[in-house]
PDB file of N, CA and C in Angstrom:
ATOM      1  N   UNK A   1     -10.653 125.071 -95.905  1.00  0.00           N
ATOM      2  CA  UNK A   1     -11.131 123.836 -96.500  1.00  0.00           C
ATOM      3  C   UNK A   1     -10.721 122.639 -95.650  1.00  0.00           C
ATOM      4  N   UNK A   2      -9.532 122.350 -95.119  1.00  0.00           N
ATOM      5  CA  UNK A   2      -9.044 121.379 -94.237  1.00  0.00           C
ATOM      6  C   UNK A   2      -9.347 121.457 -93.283  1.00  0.00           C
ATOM      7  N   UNK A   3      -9.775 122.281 -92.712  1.00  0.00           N
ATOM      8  CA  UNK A   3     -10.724 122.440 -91.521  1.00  0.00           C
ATOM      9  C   UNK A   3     -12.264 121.951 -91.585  1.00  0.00           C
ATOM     10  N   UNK A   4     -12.617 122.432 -92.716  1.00  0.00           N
ATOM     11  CA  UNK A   4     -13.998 121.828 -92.801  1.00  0.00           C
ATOM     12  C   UNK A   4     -14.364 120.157 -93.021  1.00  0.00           C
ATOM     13  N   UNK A   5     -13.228 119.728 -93.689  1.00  0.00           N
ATOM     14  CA  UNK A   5     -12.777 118.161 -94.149  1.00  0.00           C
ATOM     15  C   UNK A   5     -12.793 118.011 -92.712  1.00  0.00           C
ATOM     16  N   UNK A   6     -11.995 118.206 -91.695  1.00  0.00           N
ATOM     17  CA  UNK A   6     -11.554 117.441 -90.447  1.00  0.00           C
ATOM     18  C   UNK A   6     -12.964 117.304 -89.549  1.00  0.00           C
ATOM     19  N   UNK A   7     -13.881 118.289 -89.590  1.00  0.00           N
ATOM     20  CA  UNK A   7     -15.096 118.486 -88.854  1.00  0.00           C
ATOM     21  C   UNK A   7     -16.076 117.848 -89.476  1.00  0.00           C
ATOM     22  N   UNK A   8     -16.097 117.248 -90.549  1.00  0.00           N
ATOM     23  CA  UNK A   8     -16.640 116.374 -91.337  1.00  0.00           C
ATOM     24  C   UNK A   8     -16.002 115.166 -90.817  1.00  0.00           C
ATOM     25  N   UNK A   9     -15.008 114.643 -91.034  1.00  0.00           N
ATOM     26  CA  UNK A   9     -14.758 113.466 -90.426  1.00  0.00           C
ATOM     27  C   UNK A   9     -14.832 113.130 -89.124  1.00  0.00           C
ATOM     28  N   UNK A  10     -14.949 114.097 -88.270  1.00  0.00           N
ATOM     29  CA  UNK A  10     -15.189 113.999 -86.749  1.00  0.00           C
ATOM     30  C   UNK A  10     -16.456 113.875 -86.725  1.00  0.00           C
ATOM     31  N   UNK A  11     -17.413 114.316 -87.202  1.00  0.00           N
ATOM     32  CA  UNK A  11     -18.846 114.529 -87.318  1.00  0.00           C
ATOM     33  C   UNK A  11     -19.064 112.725 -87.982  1.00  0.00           C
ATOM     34  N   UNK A  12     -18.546 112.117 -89.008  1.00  0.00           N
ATOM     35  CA  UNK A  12     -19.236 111.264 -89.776  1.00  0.00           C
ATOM     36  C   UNK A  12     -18.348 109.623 -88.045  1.00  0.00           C
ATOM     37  N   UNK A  13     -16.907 110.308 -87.728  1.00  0.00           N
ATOM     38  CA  UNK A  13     -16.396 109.198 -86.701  1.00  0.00           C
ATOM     39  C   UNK A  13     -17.232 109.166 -86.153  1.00  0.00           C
ATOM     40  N   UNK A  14     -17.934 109.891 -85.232  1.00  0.00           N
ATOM     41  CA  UNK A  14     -19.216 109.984 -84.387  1.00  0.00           C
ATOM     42  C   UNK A  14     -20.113 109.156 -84.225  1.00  0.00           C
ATOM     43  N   UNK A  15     -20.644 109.201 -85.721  1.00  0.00           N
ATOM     44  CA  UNK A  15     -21.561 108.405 -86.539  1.00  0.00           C
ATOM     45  C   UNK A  15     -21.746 106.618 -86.297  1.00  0.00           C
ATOM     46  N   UNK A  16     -20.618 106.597 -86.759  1.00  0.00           N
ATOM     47  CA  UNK A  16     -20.047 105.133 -86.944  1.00  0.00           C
ATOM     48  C   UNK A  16     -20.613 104.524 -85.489  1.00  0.00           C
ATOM     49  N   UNK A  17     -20.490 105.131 -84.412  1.00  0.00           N
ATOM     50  CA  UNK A  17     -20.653 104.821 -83.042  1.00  0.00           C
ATOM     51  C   UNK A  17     -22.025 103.958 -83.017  1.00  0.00           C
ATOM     52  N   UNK A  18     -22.839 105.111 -83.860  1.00  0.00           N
ATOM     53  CA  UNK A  18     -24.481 105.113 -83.535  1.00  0.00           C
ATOM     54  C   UNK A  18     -24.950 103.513 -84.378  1.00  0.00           C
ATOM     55  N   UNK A  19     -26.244 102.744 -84.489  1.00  0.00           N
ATOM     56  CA  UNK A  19     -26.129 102.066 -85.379  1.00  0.00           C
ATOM     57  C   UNK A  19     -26.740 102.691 -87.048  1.00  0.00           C
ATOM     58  N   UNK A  20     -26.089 101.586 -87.724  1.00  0.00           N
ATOM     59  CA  UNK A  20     -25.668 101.994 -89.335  1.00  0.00           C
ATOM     60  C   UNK A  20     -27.663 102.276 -89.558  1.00  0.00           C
ATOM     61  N   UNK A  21     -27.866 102.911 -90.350  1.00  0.00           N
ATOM     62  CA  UNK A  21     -28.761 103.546 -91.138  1.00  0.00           C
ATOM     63  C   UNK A  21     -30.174 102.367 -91.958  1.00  0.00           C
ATOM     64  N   UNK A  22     -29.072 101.332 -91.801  1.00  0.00           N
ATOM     65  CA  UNK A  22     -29.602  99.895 -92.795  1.00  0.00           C
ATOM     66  C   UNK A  22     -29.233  98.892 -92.151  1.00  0.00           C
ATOM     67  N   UNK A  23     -30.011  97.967 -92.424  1.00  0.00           N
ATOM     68  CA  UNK A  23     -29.605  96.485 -91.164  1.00  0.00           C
ATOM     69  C   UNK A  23     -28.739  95.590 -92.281  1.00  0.00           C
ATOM     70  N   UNK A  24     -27.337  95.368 -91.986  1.00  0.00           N
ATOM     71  CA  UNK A  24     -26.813  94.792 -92.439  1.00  0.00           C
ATOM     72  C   UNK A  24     -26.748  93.667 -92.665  1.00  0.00           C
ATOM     73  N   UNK A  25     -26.841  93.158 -91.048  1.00  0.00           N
ATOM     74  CA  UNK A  25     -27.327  91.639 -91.142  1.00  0.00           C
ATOM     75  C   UNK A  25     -28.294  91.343 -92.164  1.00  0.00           C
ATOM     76  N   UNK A  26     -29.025  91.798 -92.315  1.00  0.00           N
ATOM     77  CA  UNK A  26     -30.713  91.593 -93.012  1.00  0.00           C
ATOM     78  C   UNK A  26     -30.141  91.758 -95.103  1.00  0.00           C
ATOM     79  N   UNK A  27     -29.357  92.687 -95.191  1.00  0.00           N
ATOM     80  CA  UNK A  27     -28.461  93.038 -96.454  1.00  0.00           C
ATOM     81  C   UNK A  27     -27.381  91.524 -96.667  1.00  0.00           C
ATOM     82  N   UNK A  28     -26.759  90.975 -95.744  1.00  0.00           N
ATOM     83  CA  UNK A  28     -25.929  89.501 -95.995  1.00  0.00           C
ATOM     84  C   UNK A  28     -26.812  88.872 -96.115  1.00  0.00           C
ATOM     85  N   UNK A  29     -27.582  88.566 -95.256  1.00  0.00           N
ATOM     86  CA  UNK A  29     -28.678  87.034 -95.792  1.00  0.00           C
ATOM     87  C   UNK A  29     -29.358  87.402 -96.882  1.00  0.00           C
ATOM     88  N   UNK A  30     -29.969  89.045 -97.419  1.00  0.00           N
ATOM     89  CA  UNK A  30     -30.413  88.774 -98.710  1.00  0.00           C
ATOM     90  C   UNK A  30     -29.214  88.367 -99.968  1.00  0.00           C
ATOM     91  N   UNK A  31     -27.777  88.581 -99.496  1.00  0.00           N
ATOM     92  CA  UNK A  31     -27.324  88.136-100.716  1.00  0.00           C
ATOM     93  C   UNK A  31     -27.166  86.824-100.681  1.00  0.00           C
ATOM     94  N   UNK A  32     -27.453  86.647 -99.581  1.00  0.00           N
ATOM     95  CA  UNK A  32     -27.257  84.616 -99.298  1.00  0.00           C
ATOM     96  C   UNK A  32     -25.464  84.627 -98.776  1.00  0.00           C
ATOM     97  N   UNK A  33     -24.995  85.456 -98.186  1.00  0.00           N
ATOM     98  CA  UNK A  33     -24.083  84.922 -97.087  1.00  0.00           C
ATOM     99  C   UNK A  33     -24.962  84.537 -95.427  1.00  0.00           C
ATOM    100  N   UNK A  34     -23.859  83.660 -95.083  1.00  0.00           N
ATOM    101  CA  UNK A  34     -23.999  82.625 -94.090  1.00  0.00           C
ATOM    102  C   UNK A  34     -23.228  82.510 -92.996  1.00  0.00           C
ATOM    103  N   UNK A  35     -23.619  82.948 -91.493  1.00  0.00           N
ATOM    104  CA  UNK A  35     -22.251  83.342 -90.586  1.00  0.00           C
ATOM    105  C   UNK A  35     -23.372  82.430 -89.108  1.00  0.00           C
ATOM    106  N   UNK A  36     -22.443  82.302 -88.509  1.00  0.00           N
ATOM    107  CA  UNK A  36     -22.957  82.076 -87.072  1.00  0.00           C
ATOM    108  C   UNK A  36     -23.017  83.080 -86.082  1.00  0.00           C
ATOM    109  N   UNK A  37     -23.880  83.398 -85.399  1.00  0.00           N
ATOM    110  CA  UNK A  37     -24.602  84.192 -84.180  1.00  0.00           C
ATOM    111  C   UNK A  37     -23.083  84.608 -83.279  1.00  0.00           C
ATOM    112  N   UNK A  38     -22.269  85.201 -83.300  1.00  0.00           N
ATOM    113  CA  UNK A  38     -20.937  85.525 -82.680  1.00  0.00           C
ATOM    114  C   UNK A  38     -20.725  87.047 -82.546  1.00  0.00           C
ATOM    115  N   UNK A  39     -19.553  87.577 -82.137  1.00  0.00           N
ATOM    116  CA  UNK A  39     -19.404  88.969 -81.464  1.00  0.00           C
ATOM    117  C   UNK A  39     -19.501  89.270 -82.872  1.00  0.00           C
ATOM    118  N   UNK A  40     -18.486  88.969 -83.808  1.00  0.00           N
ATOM    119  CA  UNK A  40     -18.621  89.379 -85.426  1.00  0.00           C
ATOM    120  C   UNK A  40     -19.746  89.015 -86.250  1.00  0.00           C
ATOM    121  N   UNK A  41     -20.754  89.396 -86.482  1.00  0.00           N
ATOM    122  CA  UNK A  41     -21.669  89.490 -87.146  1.00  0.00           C
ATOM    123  C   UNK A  41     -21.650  90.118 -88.439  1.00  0.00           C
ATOM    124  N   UNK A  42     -21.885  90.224 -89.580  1.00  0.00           N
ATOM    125  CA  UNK A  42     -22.282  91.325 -90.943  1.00  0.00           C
ATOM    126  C   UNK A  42     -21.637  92.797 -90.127  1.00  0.00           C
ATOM    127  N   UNK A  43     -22.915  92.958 -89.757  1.00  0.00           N
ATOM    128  CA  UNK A  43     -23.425  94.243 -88.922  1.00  0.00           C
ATOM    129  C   UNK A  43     -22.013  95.095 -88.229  1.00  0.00           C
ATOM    130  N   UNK A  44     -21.660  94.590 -87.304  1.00  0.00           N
ATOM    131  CA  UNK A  44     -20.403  94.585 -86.401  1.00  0.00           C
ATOM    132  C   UNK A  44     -19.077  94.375 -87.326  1.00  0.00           C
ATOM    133  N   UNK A  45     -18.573  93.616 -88.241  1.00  0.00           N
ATOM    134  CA  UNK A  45     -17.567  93.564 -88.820  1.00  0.00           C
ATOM    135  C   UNK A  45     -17.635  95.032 -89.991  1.00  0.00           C
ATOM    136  N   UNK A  46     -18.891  95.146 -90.366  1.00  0.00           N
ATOM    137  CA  UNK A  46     -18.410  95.979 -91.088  1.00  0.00           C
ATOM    138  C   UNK A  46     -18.694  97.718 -90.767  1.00  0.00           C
ATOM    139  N   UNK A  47     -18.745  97.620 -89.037  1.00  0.00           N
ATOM    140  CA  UNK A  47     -18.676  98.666 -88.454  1.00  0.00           C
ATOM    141  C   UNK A  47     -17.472  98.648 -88.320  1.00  0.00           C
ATOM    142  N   UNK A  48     -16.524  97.986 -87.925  1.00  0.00           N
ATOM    143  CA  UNK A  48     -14.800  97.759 -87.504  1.00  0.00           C
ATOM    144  C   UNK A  48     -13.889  98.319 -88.751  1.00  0.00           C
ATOM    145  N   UNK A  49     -14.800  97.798 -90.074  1.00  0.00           N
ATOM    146  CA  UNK A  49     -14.157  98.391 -91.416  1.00  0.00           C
ATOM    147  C   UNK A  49     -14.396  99.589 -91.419  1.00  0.00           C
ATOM    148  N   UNK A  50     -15.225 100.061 -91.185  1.00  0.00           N
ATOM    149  CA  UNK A  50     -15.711 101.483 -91.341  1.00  0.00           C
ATOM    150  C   UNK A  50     -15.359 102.446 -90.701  1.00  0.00           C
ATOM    151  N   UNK A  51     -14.551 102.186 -89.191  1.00  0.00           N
ATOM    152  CA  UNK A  51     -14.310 102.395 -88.273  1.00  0.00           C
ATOM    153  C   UNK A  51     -12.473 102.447 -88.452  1.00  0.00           C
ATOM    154  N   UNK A  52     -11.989 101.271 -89.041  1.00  0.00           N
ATOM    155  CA  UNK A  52     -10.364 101.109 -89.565  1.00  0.00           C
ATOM    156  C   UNK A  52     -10.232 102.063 -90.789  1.00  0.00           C
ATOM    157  N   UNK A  53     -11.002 102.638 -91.815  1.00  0.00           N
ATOM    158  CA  UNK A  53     -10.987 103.577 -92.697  1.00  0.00           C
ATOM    159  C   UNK A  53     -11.047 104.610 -92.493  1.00  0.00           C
ATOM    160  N   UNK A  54     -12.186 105.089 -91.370  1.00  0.00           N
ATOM    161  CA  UNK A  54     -12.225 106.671 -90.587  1.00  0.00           C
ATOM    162  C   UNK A  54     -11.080 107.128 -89.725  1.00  0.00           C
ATOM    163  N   UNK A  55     -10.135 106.275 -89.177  1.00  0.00           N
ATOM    164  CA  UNK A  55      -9.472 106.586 -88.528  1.00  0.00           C
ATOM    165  C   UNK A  55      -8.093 106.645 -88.914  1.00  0.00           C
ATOM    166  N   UNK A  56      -7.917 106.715 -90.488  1.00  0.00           N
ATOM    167  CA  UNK A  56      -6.672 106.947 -91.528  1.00  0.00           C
ATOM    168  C   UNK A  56      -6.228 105.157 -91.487  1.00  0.00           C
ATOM    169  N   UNK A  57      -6.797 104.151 -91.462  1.00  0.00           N
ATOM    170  CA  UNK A  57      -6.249 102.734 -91.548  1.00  0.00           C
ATOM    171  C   UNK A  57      -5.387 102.076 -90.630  1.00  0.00           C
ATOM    172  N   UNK A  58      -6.137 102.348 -89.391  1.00  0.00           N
ATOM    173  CA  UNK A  58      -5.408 102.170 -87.979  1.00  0.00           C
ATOM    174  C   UNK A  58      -5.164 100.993 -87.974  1.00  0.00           C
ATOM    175  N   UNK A  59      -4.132 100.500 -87.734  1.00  0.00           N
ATOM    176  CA  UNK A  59      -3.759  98.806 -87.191  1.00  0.00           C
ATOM    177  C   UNK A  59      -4.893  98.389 -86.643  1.00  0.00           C
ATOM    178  N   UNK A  60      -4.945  96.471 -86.621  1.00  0.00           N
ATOM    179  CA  UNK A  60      -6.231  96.180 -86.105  1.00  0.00           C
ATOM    180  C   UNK A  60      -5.726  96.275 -85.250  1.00  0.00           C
ATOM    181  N   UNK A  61      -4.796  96.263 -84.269  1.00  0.00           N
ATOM    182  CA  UNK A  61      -4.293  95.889 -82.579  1.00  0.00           C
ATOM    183  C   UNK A  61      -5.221  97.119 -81.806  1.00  0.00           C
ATOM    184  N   UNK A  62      -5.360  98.324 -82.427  1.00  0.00           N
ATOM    185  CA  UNK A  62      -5.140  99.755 -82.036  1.00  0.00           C
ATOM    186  C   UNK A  62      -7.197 100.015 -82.503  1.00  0.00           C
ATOM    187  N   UNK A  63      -7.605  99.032 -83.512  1.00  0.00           N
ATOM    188  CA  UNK A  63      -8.794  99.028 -83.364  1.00  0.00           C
ATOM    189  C   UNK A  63      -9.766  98.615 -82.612  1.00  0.00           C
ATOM    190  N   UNK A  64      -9.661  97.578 -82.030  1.00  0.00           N
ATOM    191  CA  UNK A  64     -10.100  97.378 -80.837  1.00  0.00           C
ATOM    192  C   UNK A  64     -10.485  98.170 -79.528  1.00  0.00           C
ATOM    193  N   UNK A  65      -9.167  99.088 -79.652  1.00  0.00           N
ATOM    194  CA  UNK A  65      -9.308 100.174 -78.372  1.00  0.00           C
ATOM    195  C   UNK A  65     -10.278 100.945 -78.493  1.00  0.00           C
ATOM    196  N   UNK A  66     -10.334 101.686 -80.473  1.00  0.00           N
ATOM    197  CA  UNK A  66     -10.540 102.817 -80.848  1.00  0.00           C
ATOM    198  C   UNK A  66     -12.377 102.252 -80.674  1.00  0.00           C
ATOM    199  N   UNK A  67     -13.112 100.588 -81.201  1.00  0.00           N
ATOM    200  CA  UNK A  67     -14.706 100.198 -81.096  1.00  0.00           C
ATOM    201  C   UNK A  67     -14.494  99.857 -79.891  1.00  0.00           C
ATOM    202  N   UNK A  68     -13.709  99.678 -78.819  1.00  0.00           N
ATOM    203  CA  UNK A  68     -14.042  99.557 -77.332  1.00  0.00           C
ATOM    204  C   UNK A  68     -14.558  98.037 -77.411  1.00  0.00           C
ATOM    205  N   UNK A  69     -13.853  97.299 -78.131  1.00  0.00           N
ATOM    206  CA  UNK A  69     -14.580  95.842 -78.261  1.00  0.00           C
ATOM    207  C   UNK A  69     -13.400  94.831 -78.135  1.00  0.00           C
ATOM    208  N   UNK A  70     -13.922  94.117 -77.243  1.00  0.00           N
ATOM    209  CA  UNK A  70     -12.351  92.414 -77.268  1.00  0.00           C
ATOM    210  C   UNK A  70     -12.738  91.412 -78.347  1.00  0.00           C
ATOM    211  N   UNK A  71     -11.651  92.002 -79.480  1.00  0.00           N
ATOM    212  CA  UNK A  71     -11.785  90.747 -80.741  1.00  0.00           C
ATOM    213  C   UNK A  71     -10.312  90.791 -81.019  1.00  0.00           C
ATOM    214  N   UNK A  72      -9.725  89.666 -81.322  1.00  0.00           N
ATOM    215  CA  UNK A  72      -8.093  89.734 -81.890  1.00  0.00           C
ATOM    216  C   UNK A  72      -8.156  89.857 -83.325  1.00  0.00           C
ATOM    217  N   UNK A  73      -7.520  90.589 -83.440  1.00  0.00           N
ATOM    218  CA  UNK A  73      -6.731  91.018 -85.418  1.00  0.00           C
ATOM    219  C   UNK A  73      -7.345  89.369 -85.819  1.00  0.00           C
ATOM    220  N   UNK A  74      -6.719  88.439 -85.649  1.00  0.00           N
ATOM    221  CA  UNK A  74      -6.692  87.107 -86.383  1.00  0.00           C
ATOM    222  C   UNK A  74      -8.583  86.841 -86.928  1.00  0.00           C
ATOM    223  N   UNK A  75      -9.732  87.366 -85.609  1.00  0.00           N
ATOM    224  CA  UNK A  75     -10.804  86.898 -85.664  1.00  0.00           C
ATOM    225  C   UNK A  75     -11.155  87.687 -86.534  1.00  0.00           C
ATOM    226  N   UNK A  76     -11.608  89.648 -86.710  1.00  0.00           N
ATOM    227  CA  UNK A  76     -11.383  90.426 -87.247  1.00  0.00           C
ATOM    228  C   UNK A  76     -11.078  90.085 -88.709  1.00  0.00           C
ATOM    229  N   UNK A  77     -10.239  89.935 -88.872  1.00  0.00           N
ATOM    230  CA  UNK A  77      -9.670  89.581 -90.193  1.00  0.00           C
ATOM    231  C   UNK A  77     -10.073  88.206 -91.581  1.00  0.00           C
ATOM    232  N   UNK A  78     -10.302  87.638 -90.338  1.00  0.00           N
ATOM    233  CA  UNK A  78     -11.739  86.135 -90.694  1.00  0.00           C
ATOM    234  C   UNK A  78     -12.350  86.623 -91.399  1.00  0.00           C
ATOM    235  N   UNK A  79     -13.126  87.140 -90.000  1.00  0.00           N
ATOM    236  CA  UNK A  79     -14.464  87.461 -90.411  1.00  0.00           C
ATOM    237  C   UNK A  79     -14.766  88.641 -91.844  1.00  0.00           C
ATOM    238  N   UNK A  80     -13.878  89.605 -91.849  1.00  0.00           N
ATOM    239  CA  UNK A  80     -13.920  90.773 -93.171  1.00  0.00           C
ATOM    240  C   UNK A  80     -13.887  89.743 -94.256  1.00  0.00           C
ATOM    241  N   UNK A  81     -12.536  89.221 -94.103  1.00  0.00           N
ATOM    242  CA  UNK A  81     -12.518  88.036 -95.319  1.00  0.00           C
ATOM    243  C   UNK A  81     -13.760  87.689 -96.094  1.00  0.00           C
ATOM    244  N   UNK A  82     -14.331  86.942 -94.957  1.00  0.00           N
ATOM    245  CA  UNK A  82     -15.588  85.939 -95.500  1.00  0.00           C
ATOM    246  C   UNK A  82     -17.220  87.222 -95.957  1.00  0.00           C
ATOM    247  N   UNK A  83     -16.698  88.348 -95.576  1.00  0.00           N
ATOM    248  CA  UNK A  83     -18.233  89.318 -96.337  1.00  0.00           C
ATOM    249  C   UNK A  83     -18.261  89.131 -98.144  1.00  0.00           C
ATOM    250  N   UNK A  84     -18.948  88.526 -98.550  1.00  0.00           N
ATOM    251  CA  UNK A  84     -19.296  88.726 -99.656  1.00  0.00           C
ATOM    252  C   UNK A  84     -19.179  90.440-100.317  1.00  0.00           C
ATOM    253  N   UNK A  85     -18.651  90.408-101.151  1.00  0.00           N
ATOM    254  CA  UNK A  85     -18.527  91.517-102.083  1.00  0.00           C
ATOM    255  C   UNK A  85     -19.572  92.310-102.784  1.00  0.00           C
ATOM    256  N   UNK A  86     -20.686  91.388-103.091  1.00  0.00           N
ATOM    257  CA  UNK A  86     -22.001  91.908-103.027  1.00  0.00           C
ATOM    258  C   UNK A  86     -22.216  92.298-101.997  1.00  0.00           C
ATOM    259  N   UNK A  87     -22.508  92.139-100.605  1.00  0.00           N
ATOM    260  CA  UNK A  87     -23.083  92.956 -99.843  1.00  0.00           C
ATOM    261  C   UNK A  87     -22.275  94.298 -99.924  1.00  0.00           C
ATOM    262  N   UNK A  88     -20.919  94.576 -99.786  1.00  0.00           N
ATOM    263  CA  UNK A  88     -21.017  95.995 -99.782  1.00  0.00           C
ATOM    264  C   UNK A  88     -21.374  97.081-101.045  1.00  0.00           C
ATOM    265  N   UNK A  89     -21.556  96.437-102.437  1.00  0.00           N
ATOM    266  CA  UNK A  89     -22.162  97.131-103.178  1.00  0.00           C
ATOM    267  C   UNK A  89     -23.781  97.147-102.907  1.00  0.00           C
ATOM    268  N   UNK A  90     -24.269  96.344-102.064  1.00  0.00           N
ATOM    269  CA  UNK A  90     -25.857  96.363-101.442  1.00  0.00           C
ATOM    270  C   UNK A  90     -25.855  97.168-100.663  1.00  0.00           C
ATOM    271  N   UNK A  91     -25.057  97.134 -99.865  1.00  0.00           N
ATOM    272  CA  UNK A  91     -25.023  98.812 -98.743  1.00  0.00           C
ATOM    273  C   UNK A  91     -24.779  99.989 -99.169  1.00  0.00           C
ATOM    274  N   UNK A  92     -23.856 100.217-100.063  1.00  0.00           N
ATOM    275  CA  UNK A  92     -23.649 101.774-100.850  1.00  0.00           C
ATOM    276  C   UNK A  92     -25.099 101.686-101.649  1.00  0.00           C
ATOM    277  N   UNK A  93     -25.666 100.874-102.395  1.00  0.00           N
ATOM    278  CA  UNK A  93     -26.966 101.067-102.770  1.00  0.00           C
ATOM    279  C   UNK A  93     -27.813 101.790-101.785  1.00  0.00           C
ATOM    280  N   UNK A  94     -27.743 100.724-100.732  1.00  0.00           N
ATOM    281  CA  UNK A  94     -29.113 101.150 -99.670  1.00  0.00           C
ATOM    282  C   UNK A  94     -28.867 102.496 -98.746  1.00  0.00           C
ATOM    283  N   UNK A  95     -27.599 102.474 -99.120  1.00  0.00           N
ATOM    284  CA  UNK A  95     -26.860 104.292 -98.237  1.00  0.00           C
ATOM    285  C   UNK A  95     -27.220 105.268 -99.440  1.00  0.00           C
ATOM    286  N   UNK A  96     -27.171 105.394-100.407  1.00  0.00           N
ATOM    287  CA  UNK A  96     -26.793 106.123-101.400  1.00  0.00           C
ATOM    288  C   UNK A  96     -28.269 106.486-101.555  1.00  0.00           C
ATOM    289  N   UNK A  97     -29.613 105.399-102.009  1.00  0.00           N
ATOM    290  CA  UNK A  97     -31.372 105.504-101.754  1.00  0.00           C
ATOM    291  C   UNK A  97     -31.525 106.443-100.812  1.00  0.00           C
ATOM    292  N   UNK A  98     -30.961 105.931 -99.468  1.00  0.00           N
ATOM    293  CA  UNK A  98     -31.170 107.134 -98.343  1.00  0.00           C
ATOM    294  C   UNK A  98     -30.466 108.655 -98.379  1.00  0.00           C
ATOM    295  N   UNK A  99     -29.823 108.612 -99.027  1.00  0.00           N
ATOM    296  CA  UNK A  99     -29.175 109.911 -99.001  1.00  0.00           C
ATOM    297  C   UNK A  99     -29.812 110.956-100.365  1.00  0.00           C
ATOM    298  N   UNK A 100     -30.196 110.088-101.094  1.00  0.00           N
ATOM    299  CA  UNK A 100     -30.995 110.750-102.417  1.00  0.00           C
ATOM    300  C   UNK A 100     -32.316 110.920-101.642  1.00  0.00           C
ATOM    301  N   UNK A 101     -32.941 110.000-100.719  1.00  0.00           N
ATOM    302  CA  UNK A 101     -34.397 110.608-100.447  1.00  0.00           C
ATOM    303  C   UNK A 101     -34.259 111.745 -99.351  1.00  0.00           C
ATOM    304  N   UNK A 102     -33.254 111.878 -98.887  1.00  0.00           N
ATOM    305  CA  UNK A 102     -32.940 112.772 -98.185  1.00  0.00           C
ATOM    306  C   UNK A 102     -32.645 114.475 -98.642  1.00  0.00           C
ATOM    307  N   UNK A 103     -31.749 114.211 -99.600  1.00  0.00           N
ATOM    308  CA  UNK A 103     -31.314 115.451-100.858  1.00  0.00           C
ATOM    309  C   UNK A 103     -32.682 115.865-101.576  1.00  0.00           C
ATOM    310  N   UNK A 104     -33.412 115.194-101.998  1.00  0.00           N
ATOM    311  CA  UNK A 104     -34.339 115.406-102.905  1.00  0.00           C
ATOM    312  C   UNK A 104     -34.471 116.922-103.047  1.00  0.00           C
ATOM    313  N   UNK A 105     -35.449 117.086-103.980  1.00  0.00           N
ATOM    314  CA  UNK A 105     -35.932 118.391-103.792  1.00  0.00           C
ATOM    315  C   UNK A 105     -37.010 118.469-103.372  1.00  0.00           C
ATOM    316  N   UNK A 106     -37.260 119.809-102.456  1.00  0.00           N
ATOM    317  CA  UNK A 106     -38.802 119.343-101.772  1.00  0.00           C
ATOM    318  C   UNK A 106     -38.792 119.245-100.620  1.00  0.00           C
ATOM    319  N   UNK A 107     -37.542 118.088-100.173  1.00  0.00           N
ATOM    320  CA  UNK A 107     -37.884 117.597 -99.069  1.00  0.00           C
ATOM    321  C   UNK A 107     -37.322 118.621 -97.577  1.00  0.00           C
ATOM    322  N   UNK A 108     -38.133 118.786 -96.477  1.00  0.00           N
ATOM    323  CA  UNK A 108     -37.244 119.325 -95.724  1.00  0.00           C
ATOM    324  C   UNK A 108     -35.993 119.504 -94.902  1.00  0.00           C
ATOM    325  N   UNK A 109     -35.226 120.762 -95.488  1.00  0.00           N
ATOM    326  CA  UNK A 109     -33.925 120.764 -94.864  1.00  0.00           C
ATOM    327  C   UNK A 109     -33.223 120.443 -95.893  1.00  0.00           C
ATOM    328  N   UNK A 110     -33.467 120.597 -96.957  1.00  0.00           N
ATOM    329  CA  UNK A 110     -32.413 120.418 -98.193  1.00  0.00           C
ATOM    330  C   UNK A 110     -32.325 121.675 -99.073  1.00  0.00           C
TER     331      UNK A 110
END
């Protein structure tokens, strides 16, 4: 079983790399958050979260290395701040749609 957990999380770290499934950016402005055009974007910050959770809650110093990206903890930390709380219940929505049309029955490969 812990084997299969670990190859699952190596499989989903992987993931994280690729881009997200749903345009995030496009998910903040529908809830009506408001950011400027910068390395941290919606999109990008909450790849770094996603990315600091997969990797057992790595320090931000040590995250940076792990997204291969130059941002300091201080900017990082801004920026998570300021995501509206609605958007990430808008993304588990719009992840969760995709993963049910995916499961369905019927559909292929399920």
């Amino acid at each position: 079983m812990a084997r299969h957990l670990r190859s699952a999380l190596t499989h989903v770290k992987a993931q994280v790399s690729a881009p997200l499934p749903v345009d995030v950016d496009q998910l903040a402005a529908d809830v009506g958050h408001e950011w400027r055009e910068r390395l941290l974007t919606p999109a990008a910050t909450v790849r770094l979260f996603l990315l600091q959770i997969l990797h057992g809650n790595v320090a931000i110093t040590a995250l940076r290395h792990i997204a291969q990206m130059t941002v300091t903890a201080s900017s990082y930390c801004e920026a998570r701040a300021r995501l509206p709380l609605t958007l990430f219940a808008q993304l588990f929505d719009a992840v969760a749609q995709q993963v049910a049309a995916i499961t369905a029955p019927g559909v292929d490969g399920a």
